[in-house]
C-alpha atoms as a PDB file:
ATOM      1  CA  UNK A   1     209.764 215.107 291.818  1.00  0.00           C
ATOM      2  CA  UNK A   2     208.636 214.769 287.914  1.00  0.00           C
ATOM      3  CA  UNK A   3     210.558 211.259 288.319  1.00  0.00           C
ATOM      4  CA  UNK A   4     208.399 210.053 290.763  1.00  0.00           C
ATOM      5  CA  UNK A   5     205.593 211.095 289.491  1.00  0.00           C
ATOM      6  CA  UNK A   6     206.485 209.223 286.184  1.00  0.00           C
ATOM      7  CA  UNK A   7     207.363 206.335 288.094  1.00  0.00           C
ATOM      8  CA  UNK A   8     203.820 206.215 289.753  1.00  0.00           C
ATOM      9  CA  UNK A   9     202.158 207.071 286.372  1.00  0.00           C
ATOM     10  CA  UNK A  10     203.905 204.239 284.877  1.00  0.00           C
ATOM     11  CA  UNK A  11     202.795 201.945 287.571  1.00  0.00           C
ATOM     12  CA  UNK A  12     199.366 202.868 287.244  1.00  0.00           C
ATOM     13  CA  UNK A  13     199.560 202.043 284.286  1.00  0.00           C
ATOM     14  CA  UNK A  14     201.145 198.670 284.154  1.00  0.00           C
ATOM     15  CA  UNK A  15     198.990 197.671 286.821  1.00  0.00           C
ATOM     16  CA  UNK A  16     195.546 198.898 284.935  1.00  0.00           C
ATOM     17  CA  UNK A  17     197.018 196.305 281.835  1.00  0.00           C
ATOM     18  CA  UNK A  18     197.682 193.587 284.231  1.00  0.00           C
ATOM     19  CA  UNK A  19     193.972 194.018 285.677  1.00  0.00           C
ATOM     20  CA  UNK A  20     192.620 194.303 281.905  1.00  0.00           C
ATOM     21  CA  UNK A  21     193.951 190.685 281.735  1.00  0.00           C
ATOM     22  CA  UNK A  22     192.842 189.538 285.109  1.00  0.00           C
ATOM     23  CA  UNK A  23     189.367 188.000 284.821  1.00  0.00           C
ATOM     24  CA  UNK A  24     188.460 187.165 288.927  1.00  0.00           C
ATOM     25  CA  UNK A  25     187.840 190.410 290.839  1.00  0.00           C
ATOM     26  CA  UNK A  26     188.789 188.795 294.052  1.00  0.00           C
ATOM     27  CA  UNK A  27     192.400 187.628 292.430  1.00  0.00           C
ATOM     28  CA  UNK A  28     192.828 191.398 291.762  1.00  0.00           C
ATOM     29  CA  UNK A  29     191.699 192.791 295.160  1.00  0.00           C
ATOM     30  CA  UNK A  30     193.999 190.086 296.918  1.00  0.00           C
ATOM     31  CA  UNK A  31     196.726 191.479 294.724  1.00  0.00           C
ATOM     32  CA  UNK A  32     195.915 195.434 295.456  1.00  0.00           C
ATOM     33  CA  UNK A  33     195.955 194.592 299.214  1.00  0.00           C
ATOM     34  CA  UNK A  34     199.307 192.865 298.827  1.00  0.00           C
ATOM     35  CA  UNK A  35     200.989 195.307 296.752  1.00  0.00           C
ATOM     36  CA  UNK A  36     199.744 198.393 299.091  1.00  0.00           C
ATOM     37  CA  UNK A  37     201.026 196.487 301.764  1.00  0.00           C
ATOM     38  CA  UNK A  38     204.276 196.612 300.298  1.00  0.00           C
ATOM     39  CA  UNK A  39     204.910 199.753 298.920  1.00  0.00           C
ATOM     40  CA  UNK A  40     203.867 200.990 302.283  1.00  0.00           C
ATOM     41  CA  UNK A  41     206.362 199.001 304.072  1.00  0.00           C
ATOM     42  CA  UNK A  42     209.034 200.331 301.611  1.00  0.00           C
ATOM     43  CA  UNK A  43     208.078 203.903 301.873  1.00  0.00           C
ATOM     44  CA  UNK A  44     206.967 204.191 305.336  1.00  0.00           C
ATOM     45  CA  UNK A  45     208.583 200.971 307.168  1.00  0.00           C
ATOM     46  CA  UNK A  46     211.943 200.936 308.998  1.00  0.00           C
END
């Protein structure tokens, strides 16, 4: 369990550095939709 919270911690945080860098909001929320998409398809999908 403290390895997957470290993992999500870590994305968090790569992902708040990536959006630091990321000027266009709509770029960003594209990107969030995407990547939710996928991590719940990994997680949760067959």
């Amino acid at each position: 369990m403290k390895k997957l919270i470290g993992l999500a911690a870590l994305c968090v945080a790569v992902g708040m550095l990536f959006m630091l860098f990321l000027v266009n909001r709509f770029v960003g929320l594209v990107l969030i939709i995407l990547l939710l998409l996928v991590s719940y398809n990994f997680f949760c999908g067959s």
